[in-house]
PDB file of N, CA and C in Angstrom:
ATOM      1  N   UNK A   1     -21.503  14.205  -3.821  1.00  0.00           N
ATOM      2  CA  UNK A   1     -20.533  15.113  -3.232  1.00  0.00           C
ATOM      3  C   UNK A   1     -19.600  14.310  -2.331  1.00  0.00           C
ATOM      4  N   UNK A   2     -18.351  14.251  -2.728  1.00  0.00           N
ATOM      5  CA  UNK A   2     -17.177  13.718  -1.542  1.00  0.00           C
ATOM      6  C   UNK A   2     -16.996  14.597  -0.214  1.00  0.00           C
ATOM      7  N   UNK A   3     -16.211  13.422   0.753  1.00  0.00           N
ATOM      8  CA  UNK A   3     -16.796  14.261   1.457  1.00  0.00           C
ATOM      9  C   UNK A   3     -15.637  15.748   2.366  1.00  0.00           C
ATOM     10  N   UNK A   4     -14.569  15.472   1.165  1.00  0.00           N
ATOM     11  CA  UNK A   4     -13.419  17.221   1.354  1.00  0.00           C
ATOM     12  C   UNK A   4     -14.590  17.905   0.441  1.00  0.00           C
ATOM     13  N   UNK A   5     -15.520  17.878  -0.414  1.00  0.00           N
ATOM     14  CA  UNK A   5     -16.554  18.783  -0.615  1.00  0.00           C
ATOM     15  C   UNK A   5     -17.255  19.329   0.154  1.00  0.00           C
ATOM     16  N   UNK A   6     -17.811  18.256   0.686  1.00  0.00           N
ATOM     17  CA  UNK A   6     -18.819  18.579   2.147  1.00  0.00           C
ATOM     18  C   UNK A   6     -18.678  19.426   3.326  1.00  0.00           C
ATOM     19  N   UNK A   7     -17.316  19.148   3.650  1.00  0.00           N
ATOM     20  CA  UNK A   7     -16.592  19.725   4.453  1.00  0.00           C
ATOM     21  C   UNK A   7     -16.204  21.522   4.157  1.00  0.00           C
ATOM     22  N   UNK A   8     -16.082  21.057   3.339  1.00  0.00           N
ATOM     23  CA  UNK A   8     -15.640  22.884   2.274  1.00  0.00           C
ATOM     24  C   UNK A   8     -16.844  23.723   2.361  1.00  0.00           C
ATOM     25  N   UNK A   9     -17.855  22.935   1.796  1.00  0.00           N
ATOM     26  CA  UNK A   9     -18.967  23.335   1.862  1.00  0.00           C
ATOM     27  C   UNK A   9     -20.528  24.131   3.119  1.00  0.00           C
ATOM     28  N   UNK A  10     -19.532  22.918   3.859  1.00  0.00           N
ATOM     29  CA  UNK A  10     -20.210  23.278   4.970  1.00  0.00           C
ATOM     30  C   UNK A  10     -19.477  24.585   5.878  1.00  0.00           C
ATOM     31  N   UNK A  11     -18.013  24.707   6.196  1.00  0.00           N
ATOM     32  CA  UNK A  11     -17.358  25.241   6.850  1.00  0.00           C
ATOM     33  C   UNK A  11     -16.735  26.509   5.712  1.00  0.00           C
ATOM     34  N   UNK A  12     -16.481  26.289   4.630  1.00  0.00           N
ATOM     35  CA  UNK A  12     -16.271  27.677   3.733  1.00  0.00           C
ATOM     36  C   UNK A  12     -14.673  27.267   3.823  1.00  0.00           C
ATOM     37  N   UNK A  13     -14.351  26.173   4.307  1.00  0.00           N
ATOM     38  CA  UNK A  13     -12.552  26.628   4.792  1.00  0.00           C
ATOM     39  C   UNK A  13     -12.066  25.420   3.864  1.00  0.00           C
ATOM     40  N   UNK A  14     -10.799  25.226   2.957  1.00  0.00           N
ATOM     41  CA  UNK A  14     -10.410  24.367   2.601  1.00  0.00           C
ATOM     42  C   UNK A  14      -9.520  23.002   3.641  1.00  0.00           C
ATOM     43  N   UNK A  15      -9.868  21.848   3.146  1.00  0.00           N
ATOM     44  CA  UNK A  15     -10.390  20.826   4.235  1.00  0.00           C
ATOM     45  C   UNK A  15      -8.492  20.169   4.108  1.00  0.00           C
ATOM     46  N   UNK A  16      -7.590  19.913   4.930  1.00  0.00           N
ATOM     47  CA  UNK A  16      -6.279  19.513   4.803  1.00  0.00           C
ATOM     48  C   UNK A  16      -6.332  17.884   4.712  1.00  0.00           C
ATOM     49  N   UNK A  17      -5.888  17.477   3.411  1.00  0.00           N
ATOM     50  CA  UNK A  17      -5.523  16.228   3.570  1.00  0.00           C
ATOM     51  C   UNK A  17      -4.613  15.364   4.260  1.00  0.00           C
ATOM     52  N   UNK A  18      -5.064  14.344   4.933  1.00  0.00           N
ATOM     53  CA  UNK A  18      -4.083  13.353   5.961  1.00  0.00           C
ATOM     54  C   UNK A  18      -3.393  12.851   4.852  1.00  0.00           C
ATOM     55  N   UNK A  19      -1.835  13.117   4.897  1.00  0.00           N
ATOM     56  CA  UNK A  19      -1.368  12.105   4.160  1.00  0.00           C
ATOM     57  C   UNK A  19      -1.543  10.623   4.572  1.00  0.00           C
ATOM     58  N   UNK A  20      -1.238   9.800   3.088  1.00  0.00           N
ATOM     59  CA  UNK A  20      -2.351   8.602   3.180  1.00  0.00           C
ATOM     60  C   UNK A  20      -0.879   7.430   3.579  1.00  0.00           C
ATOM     61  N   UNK A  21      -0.782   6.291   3.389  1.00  0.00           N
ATOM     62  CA  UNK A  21      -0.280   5.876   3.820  1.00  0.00           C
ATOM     63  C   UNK A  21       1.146   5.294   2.448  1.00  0.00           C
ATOM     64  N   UNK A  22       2.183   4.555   2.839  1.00  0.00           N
ATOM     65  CA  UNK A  22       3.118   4.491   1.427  1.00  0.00           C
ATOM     66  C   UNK A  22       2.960   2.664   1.284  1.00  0.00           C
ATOM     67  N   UNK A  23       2.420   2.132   0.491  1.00  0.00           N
ATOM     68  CA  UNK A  23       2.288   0.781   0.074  1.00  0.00           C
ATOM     69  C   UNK A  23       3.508   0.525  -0.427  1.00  0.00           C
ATOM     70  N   UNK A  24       4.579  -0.661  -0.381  1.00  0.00           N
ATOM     71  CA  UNK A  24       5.352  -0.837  -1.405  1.00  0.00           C
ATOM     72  C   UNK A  24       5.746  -2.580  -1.439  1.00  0.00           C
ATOM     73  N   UNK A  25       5.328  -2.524  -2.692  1.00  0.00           N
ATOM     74  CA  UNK A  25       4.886  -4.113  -3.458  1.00  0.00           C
ATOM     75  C   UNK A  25       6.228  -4.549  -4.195  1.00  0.00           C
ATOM     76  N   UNK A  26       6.731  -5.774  -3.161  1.00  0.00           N
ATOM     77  CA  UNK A  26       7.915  -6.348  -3.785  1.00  0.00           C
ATOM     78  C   UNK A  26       7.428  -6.978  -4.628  1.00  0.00           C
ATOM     79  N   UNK A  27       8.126  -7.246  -6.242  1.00  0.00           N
ATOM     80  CA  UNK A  27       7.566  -8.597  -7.014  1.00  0.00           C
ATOM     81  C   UNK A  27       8.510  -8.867  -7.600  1.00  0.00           C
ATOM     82  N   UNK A  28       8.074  -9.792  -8.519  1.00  0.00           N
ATOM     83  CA  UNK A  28       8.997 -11.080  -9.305  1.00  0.00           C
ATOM     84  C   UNK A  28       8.075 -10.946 -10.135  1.00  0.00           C
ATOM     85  N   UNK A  29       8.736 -11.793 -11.031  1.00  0.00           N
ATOM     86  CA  UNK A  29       8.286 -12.279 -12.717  1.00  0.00           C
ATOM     87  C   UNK A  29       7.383 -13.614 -12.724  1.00  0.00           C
ATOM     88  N   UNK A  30       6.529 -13.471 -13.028  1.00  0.00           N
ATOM     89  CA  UNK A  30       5.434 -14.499 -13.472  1.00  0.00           C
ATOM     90  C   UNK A  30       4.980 -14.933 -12.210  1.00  0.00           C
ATOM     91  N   UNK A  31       4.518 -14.023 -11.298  1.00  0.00           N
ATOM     92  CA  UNK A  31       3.828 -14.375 -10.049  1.00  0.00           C
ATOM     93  C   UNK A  31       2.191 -14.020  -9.949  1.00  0.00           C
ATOM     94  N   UNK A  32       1.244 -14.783  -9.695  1.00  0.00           N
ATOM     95  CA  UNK A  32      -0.023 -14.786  -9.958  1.00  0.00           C
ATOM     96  C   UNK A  32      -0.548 -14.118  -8.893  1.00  0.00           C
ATOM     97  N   UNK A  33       0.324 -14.595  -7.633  1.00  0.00           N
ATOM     98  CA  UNK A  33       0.076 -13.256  -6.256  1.00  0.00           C
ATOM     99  C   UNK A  33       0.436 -11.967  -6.308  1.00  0.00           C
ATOM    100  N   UNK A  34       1.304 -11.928  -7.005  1.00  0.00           N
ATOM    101  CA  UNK A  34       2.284 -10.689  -7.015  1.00  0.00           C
ATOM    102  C   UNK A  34       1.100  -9.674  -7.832  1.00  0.00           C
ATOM    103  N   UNK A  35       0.453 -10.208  -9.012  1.00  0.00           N
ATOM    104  CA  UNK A  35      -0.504  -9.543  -9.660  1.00  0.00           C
ATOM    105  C   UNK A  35      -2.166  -9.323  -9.150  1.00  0.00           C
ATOM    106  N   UNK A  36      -2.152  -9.873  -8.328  1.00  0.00           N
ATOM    107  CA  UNK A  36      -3.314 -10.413  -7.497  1.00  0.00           C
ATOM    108  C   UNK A  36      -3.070  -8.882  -6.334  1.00  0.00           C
ATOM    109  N   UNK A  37      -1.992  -8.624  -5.641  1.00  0.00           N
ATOM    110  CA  UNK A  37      -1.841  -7.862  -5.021  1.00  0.00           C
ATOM    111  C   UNK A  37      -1.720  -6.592  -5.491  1.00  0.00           C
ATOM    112  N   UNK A  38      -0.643  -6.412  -6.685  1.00  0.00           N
ATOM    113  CA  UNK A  38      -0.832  -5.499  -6.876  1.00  0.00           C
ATOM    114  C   UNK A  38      -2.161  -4.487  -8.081  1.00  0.00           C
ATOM    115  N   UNK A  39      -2.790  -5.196  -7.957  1.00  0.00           N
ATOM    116  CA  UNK A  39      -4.382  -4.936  -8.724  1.00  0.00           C
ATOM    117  C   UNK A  39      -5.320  -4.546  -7.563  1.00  0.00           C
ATOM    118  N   UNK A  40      -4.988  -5.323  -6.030  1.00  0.00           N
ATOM    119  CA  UNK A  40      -5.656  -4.664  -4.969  1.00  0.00           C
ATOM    120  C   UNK A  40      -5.396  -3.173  -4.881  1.00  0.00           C
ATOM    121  N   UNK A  41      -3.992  -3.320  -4.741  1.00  0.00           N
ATOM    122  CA  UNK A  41      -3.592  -2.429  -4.268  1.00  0.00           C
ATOM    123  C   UNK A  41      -3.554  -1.339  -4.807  1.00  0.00           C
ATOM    124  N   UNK A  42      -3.374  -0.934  -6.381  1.00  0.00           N
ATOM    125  CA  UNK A  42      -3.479  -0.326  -7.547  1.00  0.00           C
ATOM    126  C   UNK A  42      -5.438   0.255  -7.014  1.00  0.00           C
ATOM    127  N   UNK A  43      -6.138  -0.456  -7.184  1.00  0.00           N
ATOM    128  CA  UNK A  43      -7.499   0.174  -6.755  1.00  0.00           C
ATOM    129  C   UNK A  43      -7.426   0.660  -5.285  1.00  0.00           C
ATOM    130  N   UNK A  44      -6.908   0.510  -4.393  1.00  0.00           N
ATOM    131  CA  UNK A  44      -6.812   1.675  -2.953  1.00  0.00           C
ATOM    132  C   UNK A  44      -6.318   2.555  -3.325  1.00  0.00           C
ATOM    133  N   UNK A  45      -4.577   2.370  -4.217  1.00  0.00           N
ATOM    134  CA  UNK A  45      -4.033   4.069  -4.094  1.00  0.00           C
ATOM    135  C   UNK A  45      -4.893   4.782  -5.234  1.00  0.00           C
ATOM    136  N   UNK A  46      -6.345   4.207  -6.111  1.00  0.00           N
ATOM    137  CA  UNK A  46      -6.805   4.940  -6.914  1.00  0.00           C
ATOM    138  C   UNK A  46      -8.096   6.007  -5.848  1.00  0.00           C
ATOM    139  N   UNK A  47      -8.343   5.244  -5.041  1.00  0.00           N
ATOM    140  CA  UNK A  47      -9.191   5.332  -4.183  1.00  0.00           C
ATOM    141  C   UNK A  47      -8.760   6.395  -3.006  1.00  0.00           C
ATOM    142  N   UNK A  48      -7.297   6.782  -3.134  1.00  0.00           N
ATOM    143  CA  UNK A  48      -6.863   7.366  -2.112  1.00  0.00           C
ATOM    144  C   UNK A  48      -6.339   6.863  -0.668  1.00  0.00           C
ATOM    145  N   UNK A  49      -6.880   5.786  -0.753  1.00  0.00           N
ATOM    146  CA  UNK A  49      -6.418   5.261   0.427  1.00  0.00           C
ATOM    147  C   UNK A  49      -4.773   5.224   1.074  1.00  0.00           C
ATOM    148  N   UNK A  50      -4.061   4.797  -0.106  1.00  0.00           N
ATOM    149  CA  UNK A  50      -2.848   4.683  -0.274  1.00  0.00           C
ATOM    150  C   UNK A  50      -2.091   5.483  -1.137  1.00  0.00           C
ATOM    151  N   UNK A  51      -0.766   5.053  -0.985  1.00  0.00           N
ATOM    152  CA  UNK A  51       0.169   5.512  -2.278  1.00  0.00           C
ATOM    153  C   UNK A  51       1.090   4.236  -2.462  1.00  0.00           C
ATOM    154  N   UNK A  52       1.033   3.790  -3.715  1.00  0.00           N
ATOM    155  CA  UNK A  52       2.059   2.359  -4.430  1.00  0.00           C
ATOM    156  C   UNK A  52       2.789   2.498  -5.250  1.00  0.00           C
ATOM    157  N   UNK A  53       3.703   2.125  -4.716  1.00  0.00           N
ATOM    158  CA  UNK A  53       5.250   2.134  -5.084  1.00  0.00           C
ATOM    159  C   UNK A  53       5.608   0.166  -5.247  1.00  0.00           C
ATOM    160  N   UNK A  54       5.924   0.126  -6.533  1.00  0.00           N
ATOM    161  CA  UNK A  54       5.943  -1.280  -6.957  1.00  0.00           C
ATOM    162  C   UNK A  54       7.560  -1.386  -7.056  1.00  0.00           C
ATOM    163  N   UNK A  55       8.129  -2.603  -6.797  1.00  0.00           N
ATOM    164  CA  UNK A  55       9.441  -2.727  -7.032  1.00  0.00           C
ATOM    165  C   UNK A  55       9.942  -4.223  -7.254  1.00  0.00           C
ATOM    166  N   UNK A  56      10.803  -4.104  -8.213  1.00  0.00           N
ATOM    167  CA  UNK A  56      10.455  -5.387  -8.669  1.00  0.00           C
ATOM    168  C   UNK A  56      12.150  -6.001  -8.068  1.00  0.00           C
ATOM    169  N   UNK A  57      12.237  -7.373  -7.434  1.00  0.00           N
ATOM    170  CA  UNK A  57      13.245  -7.675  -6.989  1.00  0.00           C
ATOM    171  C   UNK A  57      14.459  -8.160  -7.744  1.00  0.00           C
ATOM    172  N   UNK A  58      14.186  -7.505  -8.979  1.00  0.00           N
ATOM    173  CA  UNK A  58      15.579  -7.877  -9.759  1.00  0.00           C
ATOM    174  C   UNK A  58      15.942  -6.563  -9.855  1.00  0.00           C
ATOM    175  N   UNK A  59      15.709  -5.488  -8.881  1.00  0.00           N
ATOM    176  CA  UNK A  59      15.838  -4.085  -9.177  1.00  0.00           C
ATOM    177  C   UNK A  59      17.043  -3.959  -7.779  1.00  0.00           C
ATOM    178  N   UNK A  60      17.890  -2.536  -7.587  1.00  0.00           N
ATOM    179  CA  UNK A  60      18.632  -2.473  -6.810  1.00  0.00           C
ATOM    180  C   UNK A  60      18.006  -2.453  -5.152  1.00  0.00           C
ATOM    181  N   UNK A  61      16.776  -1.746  -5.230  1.00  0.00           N
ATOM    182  CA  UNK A  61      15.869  -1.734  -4.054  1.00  0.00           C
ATOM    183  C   UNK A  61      15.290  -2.585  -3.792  1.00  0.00           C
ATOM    184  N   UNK A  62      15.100  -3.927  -4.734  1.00  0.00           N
ATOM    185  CA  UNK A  62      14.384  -5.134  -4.456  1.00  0.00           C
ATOM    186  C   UNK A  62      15.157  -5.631  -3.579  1.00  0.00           C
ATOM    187  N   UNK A  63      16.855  -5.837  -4.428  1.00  0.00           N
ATOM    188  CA  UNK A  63      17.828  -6.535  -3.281  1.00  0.00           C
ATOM    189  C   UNK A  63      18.030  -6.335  -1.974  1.00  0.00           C
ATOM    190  N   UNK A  64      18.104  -4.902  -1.968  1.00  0.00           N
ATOM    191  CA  UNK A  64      17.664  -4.580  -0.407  1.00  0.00           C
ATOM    192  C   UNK A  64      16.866  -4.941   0.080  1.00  0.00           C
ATOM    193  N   UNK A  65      15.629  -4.788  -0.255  1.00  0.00           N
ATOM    194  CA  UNK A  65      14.421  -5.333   0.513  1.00  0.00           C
ATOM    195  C   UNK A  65      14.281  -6.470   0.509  1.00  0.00           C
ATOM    196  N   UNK A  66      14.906  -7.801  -0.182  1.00  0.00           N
ATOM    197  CA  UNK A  66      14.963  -8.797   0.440  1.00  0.00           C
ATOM    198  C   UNK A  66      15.738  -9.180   1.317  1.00  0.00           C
ATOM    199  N   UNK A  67      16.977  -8.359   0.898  1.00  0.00           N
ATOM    200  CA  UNK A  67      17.829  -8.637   2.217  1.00  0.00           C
ATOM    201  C   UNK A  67      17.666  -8.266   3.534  1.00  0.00           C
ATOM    202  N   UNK A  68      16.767  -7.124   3.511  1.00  0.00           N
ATOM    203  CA  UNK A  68      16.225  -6.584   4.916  1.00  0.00           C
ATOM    204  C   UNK A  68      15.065  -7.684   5.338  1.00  0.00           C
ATOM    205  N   UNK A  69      14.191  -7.877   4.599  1.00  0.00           N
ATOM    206  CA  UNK A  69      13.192  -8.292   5.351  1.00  0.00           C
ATOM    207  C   UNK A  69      13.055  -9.536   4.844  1.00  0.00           C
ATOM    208  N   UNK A  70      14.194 -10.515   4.046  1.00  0.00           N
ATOM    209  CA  UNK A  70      13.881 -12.107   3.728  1.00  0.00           C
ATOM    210  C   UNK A  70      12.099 -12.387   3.486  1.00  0.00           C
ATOM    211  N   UNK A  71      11.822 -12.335   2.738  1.00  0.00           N
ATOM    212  CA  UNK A  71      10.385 -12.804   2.397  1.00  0.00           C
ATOM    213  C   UNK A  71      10.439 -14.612   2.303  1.00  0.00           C
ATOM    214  N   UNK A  72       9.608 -14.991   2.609  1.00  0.00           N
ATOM    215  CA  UNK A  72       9.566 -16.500   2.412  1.00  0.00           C
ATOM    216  C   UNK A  72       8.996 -16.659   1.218  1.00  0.00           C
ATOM    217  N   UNK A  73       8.060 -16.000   0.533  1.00  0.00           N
ATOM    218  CA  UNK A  73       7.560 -16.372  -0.825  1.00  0.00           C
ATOM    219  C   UNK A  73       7.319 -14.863  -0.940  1.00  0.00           C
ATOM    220  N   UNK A  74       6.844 -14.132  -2.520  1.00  0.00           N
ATOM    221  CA  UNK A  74       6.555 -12.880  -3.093  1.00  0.00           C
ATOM    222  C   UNK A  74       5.023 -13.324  -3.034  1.00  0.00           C
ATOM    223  N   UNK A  75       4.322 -11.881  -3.199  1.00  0.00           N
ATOM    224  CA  UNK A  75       4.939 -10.618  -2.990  1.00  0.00           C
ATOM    225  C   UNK A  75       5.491 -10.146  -1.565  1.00  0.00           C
ATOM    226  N   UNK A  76       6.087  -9.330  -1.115  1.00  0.00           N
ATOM    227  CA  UNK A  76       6.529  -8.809  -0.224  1.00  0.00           C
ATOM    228  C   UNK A  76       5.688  -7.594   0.269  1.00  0.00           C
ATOM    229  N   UNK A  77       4.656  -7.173   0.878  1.00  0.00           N
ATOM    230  CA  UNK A  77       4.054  -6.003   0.778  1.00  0.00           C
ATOM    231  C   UNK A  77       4.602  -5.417   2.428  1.00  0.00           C
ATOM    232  N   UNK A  78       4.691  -4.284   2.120  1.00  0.00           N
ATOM    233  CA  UNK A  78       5.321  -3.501   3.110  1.00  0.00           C
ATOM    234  C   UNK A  78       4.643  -2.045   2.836  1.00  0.00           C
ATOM    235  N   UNK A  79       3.840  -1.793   4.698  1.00  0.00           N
ATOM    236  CA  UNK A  79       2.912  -0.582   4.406  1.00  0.00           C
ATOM    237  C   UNK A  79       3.821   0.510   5.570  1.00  0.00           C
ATOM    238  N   UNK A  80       3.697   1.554   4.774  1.00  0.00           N
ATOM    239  CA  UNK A  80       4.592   2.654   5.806  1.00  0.00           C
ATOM    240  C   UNK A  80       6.131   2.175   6.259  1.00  0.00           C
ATOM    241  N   UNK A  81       6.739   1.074   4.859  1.00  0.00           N
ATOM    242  CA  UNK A  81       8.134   0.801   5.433  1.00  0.00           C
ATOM    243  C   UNK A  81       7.881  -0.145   6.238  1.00  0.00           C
ATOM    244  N   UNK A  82       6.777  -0.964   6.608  1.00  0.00           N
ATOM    245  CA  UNK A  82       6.814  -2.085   8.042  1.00  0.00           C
ATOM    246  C   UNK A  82       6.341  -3.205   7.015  1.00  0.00           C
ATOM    247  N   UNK A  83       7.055  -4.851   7.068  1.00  0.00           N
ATOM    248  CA  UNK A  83       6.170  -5.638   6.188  1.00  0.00           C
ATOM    249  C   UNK A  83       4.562  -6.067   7.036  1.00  0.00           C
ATOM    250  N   UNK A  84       3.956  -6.008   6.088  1.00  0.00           N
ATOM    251  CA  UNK A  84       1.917  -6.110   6.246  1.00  0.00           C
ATOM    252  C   UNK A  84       2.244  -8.000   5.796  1.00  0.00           C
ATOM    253  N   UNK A  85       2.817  -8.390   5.428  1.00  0.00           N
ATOM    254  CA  UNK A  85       2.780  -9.505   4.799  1.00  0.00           C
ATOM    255  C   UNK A  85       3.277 -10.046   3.672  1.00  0.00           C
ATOM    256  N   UNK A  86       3.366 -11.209   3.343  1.00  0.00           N
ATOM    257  CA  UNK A  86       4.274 -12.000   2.003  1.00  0.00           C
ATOM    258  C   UNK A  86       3.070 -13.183   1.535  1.00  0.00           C
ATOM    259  N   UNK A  87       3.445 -13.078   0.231  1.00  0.00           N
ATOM    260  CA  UNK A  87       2.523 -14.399  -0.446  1.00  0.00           C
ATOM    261  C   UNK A  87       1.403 -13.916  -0.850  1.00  0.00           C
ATOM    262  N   UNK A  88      -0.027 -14.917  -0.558  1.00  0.00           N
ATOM    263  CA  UNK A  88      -0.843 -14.264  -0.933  1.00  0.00           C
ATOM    264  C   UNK A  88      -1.382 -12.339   0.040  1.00  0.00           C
ATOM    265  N   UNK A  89      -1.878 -11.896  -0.522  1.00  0.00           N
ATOM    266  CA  UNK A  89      -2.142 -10.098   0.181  1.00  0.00           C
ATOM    267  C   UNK A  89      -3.431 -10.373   1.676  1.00  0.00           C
ATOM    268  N   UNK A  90      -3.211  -9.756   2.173  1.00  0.00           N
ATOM    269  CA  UNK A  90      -4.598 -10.477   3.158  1.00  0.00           C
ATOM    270  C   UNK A  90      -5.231  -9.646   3.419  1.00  0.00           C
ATOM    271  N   UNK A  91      -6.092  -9.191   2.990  1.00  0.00           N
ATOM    272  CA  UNK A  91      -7.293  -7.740   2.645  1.00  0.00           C
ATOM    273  C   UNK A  91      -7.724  -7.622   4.299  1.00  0.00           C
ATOM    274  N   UNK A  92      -8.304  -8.289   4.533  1.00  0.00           N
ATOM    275  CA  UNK A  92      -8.442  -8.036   6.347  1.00  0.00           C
ATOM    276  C   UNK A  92      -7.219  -7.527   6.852  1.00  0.00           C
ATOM    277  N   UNK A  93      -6.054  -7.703   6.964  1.00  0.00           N
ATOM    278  CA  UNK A  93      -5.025  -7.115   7.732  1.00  0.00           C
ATOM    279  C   UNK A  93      -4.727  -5.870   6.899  1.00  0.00           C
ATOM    280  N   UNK A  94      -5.179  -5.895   5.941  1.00  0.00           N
ATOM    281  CA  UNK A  94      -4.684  -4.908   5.215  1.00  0.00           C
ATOM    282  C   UNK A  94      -5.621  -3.420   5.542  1.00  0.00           C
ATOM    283  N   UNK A  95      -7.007  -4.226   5.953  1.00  0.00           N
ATOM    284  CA  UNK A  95      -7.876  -3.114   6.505  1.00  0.00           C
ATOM    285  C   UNK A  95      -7.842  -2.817   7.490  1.00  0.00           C
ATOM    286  N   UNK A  96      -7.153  -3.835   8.378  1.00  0.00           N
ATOM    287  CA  UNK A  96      -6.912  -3.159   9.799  1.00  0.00           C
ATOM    288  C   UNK A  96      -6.100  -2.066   9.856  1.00  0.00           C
ATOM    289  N   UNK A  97      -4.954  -2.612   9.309  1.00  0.00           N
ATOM    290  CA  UNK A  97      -3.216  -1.343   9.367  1.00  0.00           C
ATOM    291  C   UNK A  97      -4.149  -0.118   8.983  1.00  0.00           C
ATOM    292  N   UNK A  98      -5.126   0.020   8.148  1.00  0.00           N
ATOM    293  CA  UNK A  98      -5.550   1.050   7.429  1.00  0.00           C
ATOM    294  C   UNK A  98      -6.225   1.862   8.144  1.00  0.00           C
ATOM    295  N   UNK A  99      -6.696   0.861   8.556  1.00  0.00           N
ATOM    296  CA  UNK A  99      -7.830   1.827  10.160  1.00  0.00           C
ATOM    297  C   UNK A  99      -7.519   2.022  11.046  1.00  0.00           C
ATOM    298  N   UNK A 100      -6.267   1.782  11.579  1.00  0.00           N
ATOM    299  CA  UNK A 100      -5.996   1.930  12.871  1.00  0.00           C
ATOM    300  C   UNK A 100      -5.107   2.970  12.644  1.00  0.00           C
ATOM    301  N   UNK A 101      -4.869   3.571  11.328  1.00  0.00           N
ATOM    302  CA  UNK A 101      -3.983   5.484  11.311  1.00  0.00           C
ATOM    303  C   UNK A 101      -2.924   5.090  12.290  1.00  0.00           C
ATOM    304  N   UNK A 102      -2.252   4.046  12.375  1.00  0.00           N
ATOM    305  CA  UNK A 102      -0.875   4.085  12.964  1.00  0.00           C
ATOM    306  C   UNK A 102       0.246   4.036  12.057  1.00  0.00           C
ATOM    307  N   UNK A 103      -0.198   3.771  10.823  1.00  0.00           N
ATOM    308  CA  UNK A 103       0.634   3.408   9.530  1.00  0.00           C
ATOM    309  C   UNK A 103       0.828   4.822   9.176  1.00  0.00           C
ATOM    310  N   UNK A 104       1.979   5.242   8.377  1.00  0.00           N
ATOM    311  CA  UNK A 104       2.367   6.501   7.418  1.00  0.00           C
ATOM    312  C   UNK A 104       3.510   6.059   6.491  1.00  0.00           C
TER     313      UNK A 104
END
């Protein structure tokens, strides 16, 4: 039993979901990080944790987003619109932003 079951279950009342947070994965072509990340990341927003939004920087929103936030190497990951990091993904910071519900 999950635990918006539990909750239902126990209280009779339907349980309101926190919206979760918005992931969005800059990439490029033939990047081994870029796929590395977004395979993390692909299993959180399956998990609920997140929501991923992939964008690839030969796209009109890529250009922006490099021009906003210059990445030094791809991927570009940016959680709730703030960059989390570039290059390789860093699962520890990535669990912090996550836990600390300051991200949306």
């Amino acid at each position: 039993m999950n635990r918006v079951t539990e909750a239902r279950a126990t209280t009779g009342q339907p349980v309101e979901r926190q919206p979760v947070p918005r992931a969005t994965l800059l990439t490029t072509s033939a990047c081994h990080l870029c796929e590395d990340a977004h395979a993390e990341l692909a299993r959180r927003a399956e998990r609920g944790e997140l929501s991923l939004e992939v964008v690839s920087v030969d796209s009109d929103e890529g250009r922006r987003l490099v021009a906003t936030h210059r990445p030094a190497m791809f991927p570009l990951v940016l959680l709730g619109g703030r960059p989390l990091g570039h290059g390789r993904l860093s699962r520890r910071r990535l669990d912090a932003a996550l836990r600390s519900g300051r991200v949306r």
